[in-house]
Protein backbone atom coordinates (compact mmCIF):
# COMPACT_ATOMS: atom_id res chain seq x y z
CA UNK A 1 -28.47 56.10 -42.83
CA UNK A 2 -31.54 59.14 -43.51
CA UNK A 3 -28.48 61.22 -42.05
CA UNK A 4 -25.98 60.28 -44.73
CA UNK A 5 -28.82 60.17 -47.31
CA UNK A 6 -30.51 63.75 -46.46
CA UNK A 7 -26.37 65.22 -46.35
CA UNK A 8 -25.42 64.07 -50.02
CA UNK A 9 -28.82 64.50 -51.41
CA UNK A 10 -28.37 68.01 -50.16
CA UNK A 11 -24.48 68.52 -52.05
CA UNK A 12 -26.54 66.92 -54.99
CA UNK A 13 -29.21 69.99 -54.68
CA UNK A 14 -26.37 72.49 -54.52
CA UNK A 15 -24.44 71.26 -57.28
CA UNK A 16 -27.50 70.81 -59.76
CA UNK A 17 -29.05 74.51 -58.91
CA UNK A 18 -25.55 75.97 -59.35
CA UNK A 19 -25.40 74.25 -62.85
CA UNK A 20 -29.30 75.88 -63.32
CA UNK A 21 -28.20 78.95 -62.39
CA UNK A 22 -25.17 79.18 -65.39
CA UNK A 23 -27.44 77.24 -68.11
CA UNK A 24 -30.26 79.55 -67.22
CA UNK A 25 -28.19 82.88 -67.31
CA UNK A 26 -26.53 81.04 -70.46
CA UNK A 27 -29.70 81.26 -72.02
CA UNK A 28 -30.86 84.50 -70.99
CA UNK A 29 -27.63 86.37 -72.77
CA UNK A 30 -28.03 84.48 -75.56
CA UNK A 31 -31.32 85.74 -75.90
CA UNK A 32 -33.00 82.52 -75.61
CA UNK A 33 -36.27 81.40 -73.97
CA UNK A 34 -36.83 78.52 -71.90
CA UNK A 35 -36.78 75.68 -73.87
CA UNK A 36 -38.14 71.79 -73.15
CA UNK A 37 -34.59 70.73 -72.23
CA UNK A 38 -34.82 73.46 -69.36
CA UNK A 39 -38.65 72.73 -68.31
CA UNK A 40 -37.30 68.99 -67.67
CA UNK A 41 -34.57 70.26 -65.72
CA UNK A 42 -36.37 72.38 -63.57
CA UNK A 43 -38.66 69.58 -62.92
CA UNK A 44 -35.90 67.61 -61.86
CA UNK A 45 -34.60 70.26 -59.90
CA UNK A 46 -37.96 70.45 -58.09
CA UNK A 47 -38.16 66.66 -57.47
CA UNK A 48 -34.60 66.25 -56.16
CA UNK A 49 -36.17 69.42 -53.84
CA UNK A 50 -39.19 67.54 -52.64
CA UNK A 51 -37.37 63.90 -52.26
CA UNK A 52 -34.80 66.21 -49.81
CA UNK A 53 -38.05 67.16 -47.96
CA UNK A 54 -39.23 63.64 -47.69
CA UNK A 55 -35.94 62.66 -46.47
CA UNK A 56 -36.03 65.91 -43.72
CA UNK A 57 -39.75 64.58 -43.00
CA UNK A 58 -38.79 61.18 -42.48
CA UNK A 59 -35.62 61.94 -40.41
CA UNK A 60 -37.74 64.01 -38.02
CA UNK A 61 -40.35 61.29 -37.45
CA UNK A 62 -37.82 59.04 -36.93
CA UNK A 63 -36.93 61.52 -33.78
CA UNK A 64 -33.69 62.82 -35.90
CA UNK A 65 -34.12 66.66 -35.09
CA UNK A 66 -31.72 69.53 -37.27
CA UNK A 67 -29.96 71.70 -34.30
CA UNK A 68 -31.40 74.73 -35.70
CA UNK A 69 -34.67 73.13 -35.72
CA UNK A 70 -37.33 75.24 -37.11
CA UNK A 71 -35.07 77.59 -39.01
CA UNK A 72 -33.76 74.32 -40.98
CA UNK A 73 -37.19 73.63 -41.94
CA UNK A 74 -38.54 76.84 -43.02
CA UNK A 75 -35.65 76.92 -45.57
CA UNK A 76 -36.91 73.52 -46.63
CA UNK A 77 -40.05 74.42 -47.24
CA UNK A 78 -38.82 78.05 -49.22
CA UNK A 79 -36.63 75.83 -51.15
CA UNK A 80 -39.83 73.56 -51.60
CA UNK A 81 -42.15 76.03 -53.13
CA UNK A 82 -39.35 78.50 -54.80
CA UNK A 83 -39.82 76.96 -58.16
CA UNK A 84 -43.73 76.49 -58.39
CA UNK A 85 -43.92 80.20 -57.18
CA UNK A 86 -42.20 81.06 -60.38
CA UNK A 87 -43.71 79.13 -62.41
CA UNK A 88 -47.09 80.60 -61.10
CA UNK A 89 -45.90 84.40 -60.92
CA UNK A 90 -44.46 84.37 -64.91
CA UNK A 91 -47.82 81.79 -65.88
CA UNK A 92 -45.67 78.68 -67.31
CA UNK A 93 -44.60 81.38 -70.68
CA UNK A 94 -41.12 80.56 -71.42
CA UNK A 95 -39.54 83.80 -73.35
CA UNK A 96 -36.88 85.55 -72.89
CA UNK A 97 -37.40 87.32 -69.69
CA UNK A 98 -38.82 84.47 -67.70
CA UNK A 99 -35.45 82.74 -68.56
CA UNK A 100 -33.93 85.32 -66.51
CA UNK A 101 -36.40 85.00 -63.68
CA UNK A 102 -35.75 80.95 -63.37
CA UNK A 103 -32.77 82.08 -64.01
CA UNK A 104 -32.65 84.54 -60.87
CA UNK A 105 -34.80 81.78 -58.64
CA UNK A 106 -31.68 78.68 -58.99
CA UNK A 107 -29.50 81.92 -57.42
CA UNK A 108 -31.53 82.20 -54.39
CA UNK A 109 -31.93 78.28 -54.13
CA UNK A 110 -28.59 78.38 -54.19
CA UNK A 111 -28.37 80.48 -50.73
CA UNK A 112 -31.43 78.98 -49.29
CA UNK A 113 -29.69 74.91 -49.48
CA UNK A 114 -26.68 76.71 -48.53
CA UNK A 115 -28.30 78.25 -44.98
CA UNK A 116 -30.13 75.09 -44.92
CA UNK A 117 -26.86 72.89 -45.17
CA UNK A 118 -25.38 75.51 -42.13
CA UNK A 119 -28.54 74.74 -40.06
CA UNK A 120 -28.79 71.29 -40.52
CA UNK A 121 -26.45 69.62 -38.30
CA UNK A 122 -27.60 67.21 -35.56
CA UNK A 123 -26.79 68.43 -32.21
């Protein structure tokens, strides 16, 4: 059941960072700043993120381990801290530019749950 759980929460990441990535770079060209509708979907982005973890954390206790093992897990934990790091690095301002850097961030998430998804399967 984790299994089934962790492998469609995981389609669920990829499919909501992929719509991030457009509304973000939406934004951007129109010239627009990160608004509250964006903050709350980057929070939800980040939650869906760290309930994934749980779900990774949970699996492994449970003696459920990803056949790439460690490599699965460090792009856990990337994915995990990619969106504070931001948030940190452009100091919570939400003009133009840092638009383009959450913007920029939902790209790369995008490969990490990708490589993560590729690692992930039980042997």
């Amino acid at each position: 059941m984790l299994i089934i759980l962790h492998s469609r929460l995981a389609n669920t990441v990829l499919l909501y960072t992929l719509i991030m990535v457009v509304w973000g770079f939406w934004r951007f060209f129109r010239k627009q700043g990160v608004d509250s509708s964006y903050w709350g979907a980057v929070v939800i982005a980040e939650v869906l993120i760290l309930v994934q973890g749980a779900l990774g954390v949970a699996m492994r206790v449970s003696g459920i381990i990803p056949a790439r093992g460690w490599m699965h897990i460090i792009y856990g934990v990337v994915g995990a801290i990619g969106i504070p790091a931001v948030y940190f690095y452009t100091k919570g301002q939400d003009e133009n530019k840092e638009m383009l850097v959450y913007a920029a961030i939902f790209l790369f998430l995008i490969g990490i749950v990708a490589r993560a998804v590729a690692t992930g399967g039980t042997p």
